[in-house]
Protein backbone atom coordinates (compact mmCIF):
# COMPACT_ATOMS: atom_id res chain seq x y z
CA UNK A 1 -115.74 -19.32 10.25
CA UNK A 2 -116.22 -20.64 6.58
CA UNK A 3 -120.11 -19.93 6.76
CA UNK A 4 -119.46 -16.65 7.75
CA UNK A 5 -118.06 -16.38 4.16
CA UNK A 6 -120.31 -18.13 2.65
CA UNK A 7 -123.40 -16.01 4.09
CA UNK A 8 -121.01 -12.85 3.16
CA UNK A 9 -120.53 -14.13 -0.27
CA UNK A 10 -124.67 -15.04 -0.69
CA UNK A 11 -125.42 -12.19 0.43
CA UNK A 12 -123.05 -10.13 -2.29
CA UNK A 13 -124.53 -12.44 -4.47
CA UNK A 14 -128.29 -11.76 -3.29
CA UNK A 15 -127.69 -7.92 -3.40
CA UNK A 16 -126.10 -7.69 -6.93
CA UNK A 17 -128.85 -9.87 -8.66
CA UNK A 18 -131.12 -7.41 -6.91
CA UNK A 19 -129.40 -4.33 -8.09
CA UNK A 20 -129.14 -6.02 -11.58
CA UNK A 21 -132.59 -6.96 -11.87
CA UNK A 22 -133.34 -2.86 -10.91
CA UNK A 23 -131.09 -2.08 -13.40
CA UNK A 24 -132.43 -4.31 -16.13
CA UNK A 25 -135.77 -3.32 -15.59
CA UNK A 26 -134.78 0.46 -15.61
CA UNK A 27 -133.02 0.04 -19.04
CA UNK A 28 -135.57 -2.59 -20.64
CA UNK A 29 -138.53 0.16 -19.41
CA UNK A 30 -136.90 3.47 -20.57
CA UNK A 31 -136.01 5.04 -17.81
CA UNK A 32 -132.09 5.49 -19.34
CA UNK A 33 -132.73 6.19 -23.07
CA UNK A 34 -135.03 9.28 -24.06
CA UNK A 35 -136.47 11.84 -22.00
CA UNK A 36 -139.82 11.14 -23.68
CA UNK A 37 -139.09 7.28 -22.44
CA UNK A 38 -138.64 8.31 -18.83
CA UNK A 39 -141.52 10.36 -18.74
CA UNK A 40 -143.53 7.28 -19.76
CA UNK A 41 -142.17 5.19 -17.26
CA UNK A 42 -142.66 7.85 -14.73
CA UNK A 43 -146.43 7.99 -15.46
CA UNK A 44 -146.73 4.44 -16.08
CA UNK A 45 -145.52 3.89 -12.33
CA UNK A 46 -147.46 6.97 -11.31
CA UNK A 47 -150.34 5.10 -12.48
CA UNK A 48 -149.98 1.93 -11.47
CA UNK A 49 -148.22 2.60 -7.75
CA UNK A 50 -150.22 5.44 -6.65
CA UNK A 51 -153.65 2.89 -6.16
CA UNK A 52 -151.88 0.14 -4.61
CA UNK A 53 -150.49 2.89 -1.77
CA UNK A 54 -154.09 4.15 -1.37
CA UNK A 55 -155.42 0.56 -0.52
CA UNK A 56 -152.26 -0.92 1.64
CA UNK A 57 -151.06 1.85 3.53
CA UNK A 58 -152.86 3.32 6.46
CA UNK A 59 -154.89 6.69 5.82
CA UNK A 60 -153.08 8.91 8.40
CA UNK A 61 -149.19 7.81 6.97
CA UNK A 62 -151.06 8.89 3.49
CA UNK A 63 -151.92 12.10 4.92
CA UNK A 64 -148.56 12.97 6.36
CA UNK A 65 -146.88 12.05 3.43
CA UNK A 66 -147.04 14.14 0.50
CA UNK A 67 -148.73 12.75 -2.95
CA UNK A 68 -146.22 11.90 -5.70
CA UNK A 69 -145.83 15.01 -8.18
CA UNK A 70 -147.67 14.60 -11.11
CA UNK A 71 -145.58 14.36 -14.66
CA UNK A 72 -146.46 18.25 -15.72
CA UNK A 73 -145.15 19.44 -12.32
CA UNK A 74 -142.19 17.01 -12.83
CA UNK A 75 -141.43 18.56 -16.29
CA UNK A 76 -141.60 22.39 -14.92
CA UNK A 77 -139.49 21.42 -11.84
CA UNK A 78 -137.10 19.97 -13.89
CA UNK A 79 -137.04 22.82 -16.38
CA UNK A 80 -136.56 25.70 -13.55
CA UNK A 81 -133.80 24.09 -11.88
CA UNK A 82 -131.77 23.54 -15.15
CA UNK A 83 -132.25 26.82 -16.12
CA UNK A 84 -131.53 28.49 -12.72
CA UNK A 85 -128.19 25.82 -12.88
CA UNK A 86 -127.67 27.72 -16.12
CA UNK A 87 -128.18 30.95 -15.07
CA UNK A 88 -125.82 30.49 -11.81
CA UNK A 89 -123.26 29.25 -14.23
CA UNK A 90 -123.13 31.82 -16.33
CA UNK A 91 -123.14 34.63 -13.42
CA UNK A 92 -120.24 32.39 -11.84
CA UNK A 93 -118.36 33.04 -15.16
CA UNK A 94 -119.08 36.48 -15.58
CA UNK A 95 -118.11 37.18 -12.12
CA UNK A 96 -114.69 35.11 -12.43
CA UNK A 97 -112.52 38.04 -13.59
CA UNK A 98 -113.18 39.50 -10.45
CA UNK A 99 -112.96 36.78 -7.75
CA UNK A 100 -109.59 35.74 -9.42
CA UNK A 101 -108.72 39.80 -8.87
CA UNK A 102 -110.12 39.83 -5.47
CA UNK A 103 -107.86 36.34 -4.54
CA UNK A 104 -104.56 37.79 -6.22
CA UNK A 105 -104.85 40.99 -4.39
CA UNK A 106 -105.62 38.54 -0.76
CA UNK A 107 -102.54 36.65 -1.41
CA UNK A 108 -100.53 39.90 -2.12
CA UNK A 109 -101.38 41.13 1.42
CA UNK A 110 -100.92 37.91 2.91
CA UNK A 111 -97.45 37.62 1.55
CA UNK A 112 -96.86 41.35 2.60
CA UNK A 113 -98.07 40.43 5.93
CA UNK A 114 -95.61 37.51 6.58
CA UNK A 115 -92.47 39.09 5.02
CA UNK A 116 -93.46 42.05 7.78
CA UNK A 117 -93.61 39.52 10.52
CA UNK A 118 -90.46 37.50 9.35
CA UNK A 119 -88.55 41.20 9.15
CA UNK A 120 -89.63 41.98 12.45
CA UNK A 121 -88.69 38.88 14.14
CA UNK A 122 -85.55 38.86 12.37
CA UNK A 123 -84.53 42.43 14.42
């Protein structure tokens, strides 16, 4: 029983250096600070991952699986999605006046609706 704690403790142990190391490497490389930085470190692993997949992995799992997206594509992608976030936030807010509206009136009938069913089982 105790080196079923022991392996459960090494094994915390192995799996928090790992995610520390990650997380090192992540800060000490860029990928946290700047978005200039993580654009870098984006391309640098573009760069230096995508030959090392085209010489170790099979050629029919490279043609099922899609090629990474390449920095400029990244930025755009990035770019359209904040904005349509954006965009969506601002409808949401312009549109508030009338969903809070729409929900006051809903709970008026609901209430309406109960004290008519709480009258009528009451006679």
């Amino acid at each position: 029983m105790f080196a079923v704690g022991v392996d459960g403790a090494l094994g915390v142990a192995i799996k928090s250096s790992i995610a520390g190391g990650i997380t090192y490497y992540t800060v000490q490389e860029g990928l946290w600070s700047s978005p200039e930085d993580s654009a870098k470190l984006y391309d640098k692993l573009y760069k230096n991952i995508s030959p090392i997949i085209q010489k170790n992995v099979p050629q029919e799992v490279i043609k099922e699986v899609h090629e990474l997206p390449s920095l400029g594509n990244m930025r755009s992608c990035a770019a359209s999605y904040y904005n349509k976030g954006v965009l969506a936030t601002f409808q949401f807010l312009a549109d508030l006046p009338t969903h809070i509206s729409n929900g006051i009136e809903r709970i008026k009938q609901e209430i309406e609706k109960s004290t008519k069913i709480a009258a009528a089982d009451e006679n």
